[in-house]
Each structure stands twice: as C-alpha cells, then as structure tokens.
Protein backbone atom coordinates (compact mmCIF):
# COMPACT_ATOMS: atom_id res chain seq x y z
CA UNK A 1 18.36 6.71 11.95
CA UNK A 2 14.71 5.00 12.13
CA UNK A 3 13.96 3.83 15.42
CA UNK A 4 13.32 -0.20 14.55
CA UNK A 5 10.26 -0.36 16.10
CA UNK A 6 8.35 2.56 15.20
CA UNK A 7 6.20 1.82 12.32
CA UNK A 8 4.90 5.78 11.73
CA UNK A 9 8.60 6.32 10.80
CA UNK A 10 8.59 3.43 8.31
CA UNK A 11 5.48 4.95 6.85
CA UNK A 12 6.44 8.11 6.31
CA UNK A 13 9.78 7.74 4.78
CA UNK A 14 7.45 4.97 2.65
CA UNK A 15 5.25 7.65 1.57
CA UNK A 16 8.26 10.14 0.62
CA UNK A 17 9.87 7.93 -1.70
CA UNK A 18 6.52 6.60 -3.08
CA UNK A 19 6.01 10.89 -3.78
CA UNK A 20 9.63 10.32 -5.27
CA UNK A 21 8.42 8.27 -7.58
CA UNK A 22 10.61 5.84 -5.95
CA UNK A 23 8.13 2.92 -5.21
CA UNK A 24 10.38 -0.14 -4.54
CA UNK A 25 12.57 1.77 -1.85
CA UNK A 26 9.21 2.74 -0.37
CA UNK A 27 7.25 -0.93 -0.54
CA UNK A 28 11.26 -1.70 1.64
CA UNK A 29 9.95 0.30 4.64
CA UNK A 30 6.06 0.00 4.25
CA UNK A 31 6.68 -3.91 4.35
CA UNK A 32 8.72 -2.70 7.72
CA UNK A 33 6.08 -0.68 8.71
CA UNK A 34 3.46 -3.82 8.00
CA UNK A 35 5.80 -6.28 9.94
CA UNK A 36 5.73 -3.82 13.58
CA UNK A 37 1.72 -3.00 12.48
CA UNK A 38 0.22 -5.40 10.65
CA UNK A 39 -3.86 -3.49 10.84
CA UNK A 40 -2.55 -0.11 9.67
CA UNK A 41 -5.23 0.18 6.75
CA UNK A 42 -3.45 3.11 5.82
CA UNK A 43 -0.11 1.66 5.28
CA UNK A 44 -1.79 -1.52 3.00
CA UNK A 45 -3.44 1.36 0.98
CA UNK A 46 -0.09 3.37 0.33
CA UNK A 47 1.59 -0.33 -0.94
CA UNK A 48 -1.80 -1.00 -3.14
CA UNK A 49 -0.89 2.56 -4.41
CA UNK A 50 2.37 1.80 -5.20
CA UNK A 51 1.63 -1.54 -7.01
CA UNK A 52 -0.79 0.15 -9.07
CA UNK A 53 1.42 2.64 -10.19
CA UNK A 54 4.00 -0.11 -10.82
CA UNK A 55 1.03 -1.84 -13.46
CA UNK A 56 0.96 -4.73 -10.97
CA UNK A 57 -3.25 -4.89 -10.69
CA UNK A 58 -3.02 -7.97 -8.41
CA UNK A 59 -1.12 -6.45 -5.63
CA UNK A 60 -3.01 -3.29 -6.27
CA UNK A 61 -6.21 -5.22 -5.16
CA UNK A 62 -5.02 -7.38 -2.88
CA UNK A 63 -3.59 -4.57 -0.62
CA UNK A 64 -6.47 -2.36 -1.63
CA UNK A 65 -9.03 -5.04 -0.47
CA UNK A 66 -7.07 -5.61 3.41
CA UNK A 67 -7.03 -1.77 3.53
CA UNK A 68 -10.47 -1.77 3.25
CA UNK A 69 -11.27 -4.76 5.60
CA UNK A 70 -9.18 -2.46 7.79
CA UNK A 71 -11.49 -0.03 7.80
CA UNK A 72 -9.47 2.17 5.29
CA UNK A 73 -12.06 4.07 3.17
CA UNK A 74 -10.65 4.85 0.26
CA UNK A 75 -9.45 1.66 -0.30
CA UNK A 76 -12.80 0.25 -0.88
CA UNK A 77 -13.41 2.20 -4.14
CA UNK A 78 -10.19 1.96 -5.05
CA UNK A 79 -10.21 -2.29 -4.70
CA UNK A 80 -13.74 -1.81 -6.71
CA UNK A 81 -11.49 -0.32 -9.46
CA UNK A 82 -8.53 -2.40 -9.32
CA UNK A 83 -11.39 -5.39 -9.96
CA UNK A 84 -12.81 -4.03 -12.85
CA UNK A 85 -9.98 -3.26 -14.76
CA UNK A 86 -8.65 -6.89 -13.84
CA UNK A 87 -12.24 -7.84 -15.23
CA UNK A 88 -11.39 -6.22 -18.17
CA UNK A 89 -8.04 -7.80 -18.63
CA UNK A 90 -9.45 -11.12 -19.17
C-alpha cells in the first residue's frame, strides 16, 4: 500500500506502468504525485511523456513546457519539439 503522502511512491509506480505501456493508470498516480508536489519537473516531464505517446501534442507541451520552467532539462527540447510538430499540424 502507497503511503498517501509520499509523492516518490506515486512517481515511481507512475513510471512503471507508463514502461507498461500502461499510460492512463500511470497519468492516475503522477496526477497524485503532482497534487503532494506540485514543482517536481520530473514528474510534469514523465506526464508530457505519456501524452505524447498517447498522440495528445497539447498536453505533451503543456507539461513539457512547466517541466522545463521547473528546471527539468530535457523537457526544454522536448517542449521545442512538441511546438514544432503542433506548428506543423496547422
């Protein structure tokens, strides 16, 4: 049982399912995991992850882009990605 208030649980049984291929039981506890820590770039990064691999380019960017206001590296190319293929989209 996950300890209600500990957000690294929440993230990591997020990121197992997401590796699971199992991405709306995972956005459940990373939205958790957001809730108890709401500047854990890392966390916003995993869910902009998820929505990208769910074809939802919004969500993609707009977790992407707190990520990297969070200081979350990877996020910032990733959010310069998710923009151009939005771009592209029309």
């Amino acid at each position: 049982e996950l300890n209600p208030r500990y957000s690294p649980a929440f993230d990591n049984l997020g990121w197992l399912l997401m590796r699971r291929n199992k991405y709306d039981e995972s956005l459940i506890h990373l939205n958790k995991s957001i809730e108890l820590k709401p500047d854990n770039g890392w966390t916003h990064y995993m869910r902009s992850r998820i929505y990208f691999k769910k074809g939802d380019l919004q969500n993609a960017l707009e977790n992407a882009k707190t990520a990297c206001k969070l200081g979350y590296k990877d996020a910032c190319r990733d959010a310069k990605s998710y923009e151009s293929q939005l771009a592209e989209k029309g």
